[in-house]
Protein backbone atom coordinates (compact mmCIF):
# COMPACT_ATOMS: atom_id res chain seq x y z
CA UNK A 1 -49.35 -28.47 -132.47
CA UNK A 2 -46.64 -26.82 -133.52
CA UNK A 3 -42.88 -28.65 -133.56
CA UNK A 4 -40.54 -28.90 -130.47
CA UNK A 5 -37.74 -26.77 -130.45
CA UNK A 6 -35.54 -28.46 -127.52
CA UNK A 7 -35.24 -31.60 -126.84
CA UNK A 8 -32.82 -34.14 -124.93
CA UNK A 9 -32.74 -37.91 -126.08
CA UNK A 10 -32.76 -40.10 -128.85
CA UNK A 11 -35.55 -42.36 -130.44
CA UNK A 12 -35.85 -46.25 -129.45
CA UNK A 13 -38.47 -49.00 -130.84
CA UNK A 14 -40.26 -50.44 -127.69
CA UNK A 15 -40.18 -53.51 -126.19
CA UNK A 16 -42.92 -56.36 -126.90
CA UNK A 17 -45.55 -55.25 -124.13
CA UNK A 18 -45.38 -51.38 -123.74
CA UNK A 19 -47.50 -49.20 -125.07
CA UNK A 20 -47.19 -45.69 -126.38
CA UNK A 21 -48.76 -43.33 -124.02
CA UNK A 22 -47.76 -39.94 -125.90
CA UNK A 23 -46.87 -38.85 -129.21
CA UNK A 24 -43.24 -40.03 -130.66
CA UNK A 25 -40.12 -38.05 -129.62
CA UNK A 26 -39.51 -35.25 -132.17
CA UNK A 27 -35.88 -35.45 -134.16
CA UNK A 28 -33.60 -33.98 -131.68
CA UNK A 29 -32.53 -30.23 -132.45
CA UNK A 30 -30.19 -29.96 -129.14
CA UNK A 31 -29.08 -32.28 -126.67
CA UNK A 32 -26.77 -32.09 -123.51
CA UNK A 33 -26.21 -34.05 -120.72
CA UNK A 34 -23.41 -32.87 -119.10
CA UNK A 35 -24.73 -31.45 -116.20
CA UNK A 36 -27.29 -35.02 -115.77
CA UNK A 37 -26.80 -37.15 -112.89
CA UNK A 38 -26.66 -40.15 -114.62
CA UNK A 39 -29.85 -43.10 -116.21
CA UNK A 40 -29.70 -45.44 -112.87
CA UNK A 41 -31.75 -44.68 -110.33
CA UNK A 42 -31.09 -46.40 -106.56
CA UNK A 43 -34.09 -48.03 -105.08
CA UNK A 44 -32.72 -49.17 -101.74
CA UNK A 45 -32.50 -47.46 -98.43
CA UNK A 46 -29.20 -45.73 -97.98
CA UNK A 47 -29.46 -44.23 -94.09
CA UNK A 48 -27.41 -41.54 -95.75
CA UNK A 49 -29.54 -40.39 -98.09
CA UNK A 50 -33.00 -42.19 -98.11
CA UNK A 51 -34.60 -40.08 -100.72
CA UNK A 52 -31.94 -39.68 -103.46
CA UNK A 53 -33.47 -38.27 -106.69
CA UNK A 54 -31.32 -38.70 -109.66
CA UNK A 55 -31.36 -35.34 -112.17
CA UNK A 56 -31.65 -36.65 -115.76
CA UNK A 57 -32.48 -34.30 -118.18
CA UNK A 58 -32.12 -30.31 -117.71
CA UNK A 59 -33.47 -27.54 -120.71
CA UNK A 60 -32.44 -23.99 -120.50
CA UNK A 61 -34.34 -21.49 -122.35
CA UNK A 62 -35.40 -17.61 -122.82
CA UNK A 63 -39.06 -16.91 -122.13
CA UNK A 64 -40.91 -13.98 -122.23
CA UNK A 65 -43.54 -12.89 -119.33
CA UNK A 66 -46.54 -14.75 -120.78
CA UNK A 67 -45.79 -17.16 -123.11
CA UNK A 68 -47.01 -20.25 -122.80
CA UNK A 69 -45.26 -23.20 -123.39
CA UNK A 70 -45.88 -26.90 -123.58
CA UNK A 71 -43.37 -29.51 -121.71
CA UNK A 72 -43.54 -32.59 -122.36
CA UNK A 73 -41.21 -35.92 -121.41
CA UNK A 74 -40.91 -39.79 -122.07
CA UNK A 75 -39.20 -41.69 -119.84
CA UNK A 76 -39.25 -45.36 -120.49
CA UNK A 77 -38.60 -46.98 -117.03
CA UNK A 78 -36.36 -50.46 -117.08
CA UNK A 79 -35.52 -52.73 -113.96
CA UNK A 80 -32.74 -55.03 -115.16
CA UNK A 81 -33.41 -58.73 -113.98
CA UNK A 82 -30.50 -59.24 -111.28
CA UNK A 83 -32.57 -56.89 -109.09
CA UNK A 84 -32.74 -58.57 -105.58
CA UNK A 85 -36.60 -57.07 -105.10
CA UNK A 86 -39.15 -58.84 -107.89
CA UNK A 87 -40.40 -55.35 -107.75
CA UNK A 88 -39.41 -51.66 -107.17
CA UNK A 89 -41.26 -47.89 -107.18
CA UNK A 90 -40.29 -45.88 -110.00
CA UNK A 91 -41.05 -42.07 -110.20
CA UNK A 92 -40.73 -39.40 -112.18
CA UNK A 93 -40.92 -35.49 -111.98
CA UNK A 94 -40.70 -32.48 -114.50
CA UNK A 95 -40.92 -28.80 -112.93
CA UNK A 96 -39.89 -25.60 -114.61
CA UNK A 97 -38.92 -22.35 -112.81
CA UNK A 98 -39.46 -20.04 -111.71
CA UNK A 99 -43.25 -20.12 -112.00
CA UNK A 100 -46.86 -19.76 -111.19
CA UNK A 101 -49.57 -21.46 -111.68
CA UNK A 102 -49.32 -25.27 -113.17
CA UNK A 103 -45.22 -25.61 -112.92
CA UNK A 104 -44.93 -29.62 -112.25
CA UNK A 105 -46.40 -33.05 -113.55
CA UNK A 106 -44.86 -36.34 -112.27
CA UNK A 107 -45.65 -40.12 -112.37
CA UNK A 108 -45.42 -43.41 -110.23
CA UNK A 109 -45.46 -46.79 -110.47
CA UNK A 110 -44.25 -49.99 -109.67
CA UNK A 111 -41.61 -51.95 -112.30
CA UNK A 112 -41.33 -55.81 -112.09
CA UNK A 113 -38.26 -57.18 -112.15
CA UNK A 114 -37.21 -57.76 -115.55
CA UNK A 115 -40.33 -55.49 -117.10
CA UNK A 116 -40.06 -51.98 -118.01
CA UNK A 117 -43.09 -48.87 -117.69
CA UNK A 118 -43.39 -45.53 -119.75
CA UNK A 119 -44.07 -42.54 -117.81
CA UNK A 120 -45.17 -38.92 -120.01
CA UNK A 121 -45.15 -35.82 -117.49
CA UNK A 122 -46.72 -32.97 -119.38
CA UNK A 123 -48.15 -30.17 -118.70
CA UNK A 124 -48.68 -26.36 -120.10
CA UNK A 125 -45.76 -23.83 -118.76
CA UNK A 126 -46.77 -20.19 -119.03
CA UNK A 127 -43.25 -18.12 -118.53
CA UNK A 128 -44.21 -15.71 -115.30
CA UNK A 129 -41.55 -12.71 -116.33
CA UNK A 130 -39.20 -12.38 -119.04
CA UNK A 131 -35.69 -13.90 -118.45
CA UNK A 132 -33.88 -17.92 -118.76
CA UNK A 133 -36.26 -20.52 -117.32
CA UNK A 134 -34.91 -24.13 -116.46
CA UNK A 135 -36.49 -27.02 -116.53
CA UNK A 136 -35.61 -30.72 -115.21
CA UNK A 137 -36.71 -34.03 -115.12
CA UNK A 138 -35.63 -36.14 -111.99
CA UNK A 139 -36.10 -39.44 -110.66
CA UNK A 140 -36.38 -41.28 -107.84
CA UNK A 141 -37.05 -44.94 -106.16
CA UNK A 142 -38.08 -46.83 -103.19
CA UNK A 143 -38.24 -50.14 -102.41
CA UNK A 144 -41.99 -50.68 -102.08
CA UNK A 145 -42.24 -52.98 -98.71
CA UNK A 146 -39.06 -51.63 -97.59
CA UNK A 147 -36.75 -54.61 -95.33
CA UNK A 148 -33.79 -53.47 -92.74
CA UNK A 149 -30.24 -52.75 -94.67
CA UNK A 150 -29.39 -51.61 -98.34
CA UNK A 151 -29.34 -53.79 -101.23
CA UNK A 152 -27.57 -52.28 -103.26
CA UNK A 153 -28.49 -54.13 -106.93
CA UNK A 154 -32.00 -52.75 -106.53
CA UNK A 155 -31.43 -49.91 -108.84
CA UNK A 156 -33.77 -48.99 -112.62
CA UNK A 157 -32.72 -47.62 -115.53
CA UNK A 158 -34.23 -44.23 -117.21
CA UNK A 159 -33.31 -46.24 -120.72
CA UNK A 160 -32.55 -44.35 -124.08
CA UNK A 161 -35.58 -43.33 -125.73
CA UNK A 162 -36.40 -41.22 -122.73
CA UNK A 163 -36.40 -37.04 -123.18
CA UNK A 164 -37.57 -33.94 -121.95
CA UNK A 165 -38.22 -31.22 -124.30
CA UNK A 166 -40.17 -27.69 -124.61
CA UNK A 167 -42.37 -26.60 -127.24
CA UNK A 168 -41.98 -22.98 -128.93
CA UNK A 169 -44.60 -20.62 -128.05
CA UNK A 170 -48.36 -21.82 -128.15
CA UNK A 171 -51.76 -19.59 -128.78
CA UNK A 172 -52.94 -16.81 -125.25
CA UNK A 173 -55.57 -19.83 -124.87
CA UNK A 174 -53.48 -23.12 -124.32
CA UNK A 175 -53.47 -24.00 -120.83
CA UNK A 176 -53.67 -27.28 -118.49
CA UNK A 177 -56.04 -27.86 -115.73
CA UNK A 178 -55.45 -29.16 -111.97
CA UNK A 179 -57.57 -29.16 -108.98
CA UNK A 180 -57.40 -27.71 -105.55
CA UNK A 181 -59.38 -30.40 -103.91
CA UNK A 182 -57.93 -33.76 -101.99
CA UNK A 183 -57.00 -36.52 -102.95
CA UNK A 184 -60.02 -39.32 -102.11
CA UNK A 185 -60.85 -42.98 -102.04
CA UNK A 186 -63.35 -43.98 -105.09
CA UNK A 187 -65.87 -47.69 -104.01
CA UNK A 188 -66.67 -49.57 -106.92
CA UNK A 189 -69.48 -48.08 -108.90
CA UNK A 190 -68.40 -44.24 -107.99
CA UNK A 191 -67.15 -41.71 -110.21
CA UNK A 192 -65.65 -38.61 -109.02
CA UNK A 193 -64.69 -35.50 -111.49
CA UNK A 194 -61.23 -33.44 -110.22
CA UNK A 195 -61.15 -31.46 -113.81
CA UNK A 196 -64.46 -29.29 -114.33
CA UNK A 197 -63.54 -26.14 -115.89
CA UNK A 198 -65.01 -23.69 -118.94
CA UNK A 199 -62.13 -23.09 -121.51
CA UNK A 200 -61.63 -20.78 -124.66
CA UNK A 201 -60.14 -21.76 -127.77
CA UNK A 202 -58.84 -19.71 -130.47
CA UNK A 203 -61.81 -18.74 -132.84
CA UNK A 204 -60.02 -19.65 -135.64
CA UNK A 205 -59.43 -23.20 -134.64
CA UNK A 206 -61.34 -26.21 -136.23
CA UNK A 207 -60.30 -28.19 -133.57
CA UNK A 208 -58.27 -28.47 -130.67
CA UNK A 209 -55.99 -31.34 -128.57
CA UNK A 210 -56.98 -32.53 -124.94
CA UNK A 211 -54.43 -34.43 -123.03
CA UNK A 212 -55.58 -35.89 -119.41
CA UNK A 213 -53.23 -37.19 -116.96
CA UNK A 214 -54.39 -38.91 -113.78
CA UNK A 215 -52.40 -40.70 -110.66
CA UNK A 216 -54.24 -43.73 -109.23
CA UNK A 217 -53.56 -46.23 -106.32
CA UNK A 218 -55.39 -49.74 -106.19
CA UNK A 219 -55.47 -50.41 -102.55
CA UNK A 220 -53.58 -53.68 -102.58
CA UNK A 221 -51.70 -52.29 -99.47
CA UNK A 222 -51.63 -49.52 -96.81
CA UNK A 223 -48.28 -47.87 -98.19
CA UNK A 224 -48.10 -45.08 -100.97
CA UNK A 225 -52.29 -44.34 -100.42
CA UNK A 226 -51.38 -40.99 -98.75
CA UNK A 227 -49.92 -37.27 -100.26
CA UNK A 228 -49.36 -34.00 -99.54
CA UNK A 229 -53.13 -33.62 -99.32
CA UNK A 230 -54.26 -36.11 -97.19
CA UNK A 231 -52.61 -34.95 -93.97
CA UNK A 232 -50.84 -37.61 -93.37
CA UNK A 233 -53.58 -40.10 -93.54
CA UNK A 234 -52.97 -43.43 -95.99
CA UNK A 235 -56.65 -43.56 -97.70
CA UNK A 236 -56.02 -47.12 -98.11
CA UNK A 237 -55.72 -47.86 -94.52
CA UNK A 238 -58.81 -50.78 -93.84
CA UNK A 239 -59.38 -51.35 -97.35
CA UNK A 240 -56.66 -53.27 -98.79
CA UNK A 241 -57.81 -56.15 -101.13
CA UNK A 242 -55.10 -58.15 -103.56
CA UNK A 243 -57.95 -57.91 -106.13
CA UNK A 244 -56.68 -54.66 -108.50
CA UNK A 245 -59.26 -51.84 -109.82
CA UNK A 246 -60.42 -51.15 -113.28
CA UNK A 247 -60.44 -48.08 -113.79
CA UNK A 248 -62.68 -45.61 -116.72
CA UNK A 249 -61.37 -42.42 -117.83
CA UNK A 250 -63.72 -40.27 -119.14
CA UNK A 251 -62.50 -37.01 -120.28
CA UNK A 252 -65.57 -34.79 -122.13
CA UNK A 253 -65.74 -31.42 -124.04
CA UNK A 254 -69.29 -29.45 -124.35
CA UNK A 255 -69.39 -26.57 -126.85
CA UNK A 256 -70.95 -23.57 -125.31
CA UNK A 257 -73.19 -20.44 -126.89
CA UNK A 258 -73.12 -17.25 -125.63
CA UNK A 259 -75.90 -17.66 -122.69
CA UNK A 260 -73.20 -20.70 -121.27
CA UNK A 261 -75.36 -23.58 -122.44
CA UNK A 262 -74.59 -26.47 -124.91
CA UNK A 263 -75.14 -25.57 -128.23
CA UNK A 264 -73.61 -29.15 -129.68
CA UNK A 265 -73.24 -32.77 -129.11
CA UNK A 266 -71.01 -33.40 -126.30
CA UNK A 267 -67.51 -34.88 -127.11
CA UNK A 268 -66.79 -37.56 -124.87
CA UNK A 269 -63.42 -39.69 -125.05
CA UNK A 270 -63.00 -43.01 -122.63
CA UNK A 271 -59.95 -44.95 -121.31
CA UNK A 272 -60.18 -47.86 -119.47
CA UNK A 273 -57.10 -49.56 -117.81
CA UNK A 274 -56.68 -52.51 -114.99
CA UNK A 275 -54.44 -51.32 -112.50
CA UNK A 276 -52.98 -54.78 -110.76
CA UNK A 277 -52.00 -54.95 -107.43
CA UNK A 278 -48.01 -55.65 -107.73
CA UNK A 279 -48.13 -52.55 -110.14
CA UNK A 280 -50.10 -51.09 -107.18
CA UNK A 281 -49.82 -46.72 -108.27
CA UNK A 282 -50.12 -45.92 -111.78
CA UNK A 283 -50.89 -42.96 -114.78
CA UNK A 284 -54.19 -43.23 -116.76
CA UNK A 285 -53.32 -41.22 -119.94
CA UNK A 286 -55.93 -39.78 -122.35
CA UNK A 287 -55.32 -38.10 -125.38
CA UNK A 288 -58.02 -37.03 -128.05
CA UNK A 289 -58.80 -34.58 -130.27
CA UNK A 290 -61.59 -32.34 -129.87
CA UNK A 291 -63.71 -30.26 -133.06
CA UNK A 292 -65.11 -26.66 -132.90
CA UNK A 293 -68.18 -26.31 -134.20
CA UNK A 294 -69.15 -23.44 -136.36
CA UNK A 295 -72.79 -22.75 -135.86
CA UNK A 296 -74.28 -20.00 -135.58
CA UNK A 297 -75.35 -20.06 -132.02
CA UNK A 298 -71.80 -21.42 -130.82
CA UNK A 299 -68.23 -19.56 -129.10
CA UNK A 300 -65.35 -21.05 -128.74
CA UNK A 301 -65.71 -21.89 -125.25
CA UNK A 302 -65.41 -25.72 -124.16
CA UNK A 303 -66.60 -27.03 -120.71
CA UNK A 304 -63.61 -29.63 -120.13
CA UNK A 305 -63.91 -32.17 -117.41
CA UNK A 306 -62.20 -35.47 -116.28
CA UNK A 307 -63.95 -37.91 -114.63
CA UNK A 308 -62.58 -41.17 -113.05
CA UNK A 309 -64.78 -44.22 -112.05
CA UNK A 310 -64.12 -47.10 -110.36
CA UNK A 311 -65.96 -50.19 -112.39
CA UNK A 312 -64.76 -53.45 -110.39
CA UNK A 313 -62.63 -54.90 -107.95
CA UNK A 314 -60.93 -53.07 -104.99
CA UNK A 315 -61.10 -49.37 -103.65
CA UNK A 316 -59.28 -46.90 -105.33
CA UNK A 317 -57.25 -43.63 -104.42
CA UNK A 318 -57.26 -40.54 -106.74
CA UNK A 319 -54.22 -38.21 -106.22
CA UNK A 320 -55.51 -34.97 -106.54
CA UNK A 321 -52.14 -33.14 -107.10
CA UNK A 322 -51.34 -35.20 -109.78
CA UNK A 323 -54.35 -34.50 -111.62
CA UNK A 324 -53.75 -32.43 -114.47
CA UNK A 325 -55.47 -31.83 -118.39
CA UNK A 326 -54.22 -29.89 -120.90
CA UNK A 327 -55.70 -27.71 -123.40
CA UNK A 328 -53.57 -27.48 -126.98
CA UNK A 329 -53.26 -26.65 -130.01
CA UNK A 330 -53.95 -29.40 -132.92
């Protein structure tokens, strides 16, 4: 893919224990903060303002009606150890405007006290009419099993390391993926698929990158099971078990000829990830690299989809509007 042009943060070596869910952050071409919030993000209830979300990063830039560009972010989530709470929600959110189309990704999860989580919102921009576009990443926390009063010293960090940046312009065919269905509950031994959809690449490409993105809740309690699609409903509600979920990600590509059928092997990449109960919501990332064939009897057309199965332990939500795959150039 080709380099980032804007980008806000600096580089950092991560701590014993996390692992790198998305590609290193480029060298840093421009960076301001002056218009940021602040890093620490409050995750007690205030009656004054409940739902404070912190603004951290904020990119400017001149688009023109079309072009498609590809946002990406790290934020490396940090809940210092004199935290009264052993644990706390952290979430994050990237949107660009003004938009259509795909013009948000986010992430959630719970951060033990002392630990740290790494959260990569990403997701394909395309610029809906010529003129500045802004972008930010903000954050937000709750307590997760929330108690009477404000306690103040329940507050994360968004620690250095962390950016938000925006790629030049990609190829007419890079795009990402979401879903208009609902979110659902997933029994052990079910798989559902949120991300079917027939794709064209550029016919000069050998091969092509697929990023997938998926929100998940292990019903280890009734809170957080519920979203803007589930009308008002927590999914969890009945089901809770202390047991986690493992989780497979299986994200495939299918080559297509002209007719619409398969005309090679199917590409399939798995993930697999335990999502504990204290951790309770979190992101299954995939990221894999895709080849075009050149036979004969082949287009460069890809059927993409992302499927998510439950393989053991307890019921499992799927957030549908946090579903999202991306189709880019290598």
């Amino acid at each position: 893919m080709r380099a980032l042009t804007l980008v806000v943060g600096v580089l950092l070596v991560l701590p014993m224990g996390i692992s790198e869910q998305a590609s290193a952050a480029p060298a840093a071409e421009h960076a301001d903060s002056s218009a940021d919030d602040g890093r620490t993000v409050p995750a007690y209830l205030d009656a004054e303002d409940p739902d404070r979300v912190v603004r951290v990063f904020s990119v400017k830039f001149w688009g023109r009606a079309g072009e498609r560009r590809y946002i990406t972010s790290r934020v490396l989530a940090s809940q210092p150890k004199s935290t009264s709470d052993s644990l706390l929600m952290a979430s994050v959110s990237v949107s660009c405007s003004p938009g259509d189309g795909v013009t948000n990704a986010g992430a959630t999860q719970n951060v033990m006290r002392g630990g740290s989580a790494v959260f990569t919102p990403r997701f394909v921009y395309v610029v809906p009419r010529t003129g500045m576009v802004g972008c930010v990443l903000v954050a937000s926390g709750l307590r997760p099993r929330p108690a009477s009063g404000s306690t103040s010293s329940n507050v994360w960090q968004v620690a250095p390391g962390s950016y938000l940046s925006v790629s030049e312009p990609m190829g007419w065919w890079a795009a990402t993926l979401a879903t208009v269905s609902s979110s659902r509950i997933v029994e052990r031994g079910e798989r559902w698929t949120p991300i079917a959809s027939v794709v064209p690449v550029g016919p000069g490409e050998t091969s092509f990158e697929l990023t997938s993105d998926h929100k998940v809740t292990t019903c280890s309690a009734v809170g957080g099971s519920r979203d803007s699609t589930t009308g008002g409903r927590e999914l969890c509600d009945g089901r809770v078990s202390t047991g986690g979920s493992k989780v497979r990600l299986v994200v495939s590509a299918v080559q297509l000829d002209r007719k619409g059928s398969a005309c090679a092997t199917a590409q399939r990449f798995t993930t697999t990830r335990l999502v504990r109960p204290d951790v309770h919501h979190a992101m299954v990332f995939s990221k894999s690299l895709v080849q075009v064939s050149k036979a004969p009897s082949c287009v460069p057309r890809f059927a993409i989809r992302g499927s998510i199965e439950q393989v053991g332990g307890a019921d499992l939500v799927i957030h549908a509007p946090s579903e999202r795959t991306s189709v880019l150039q290598h």
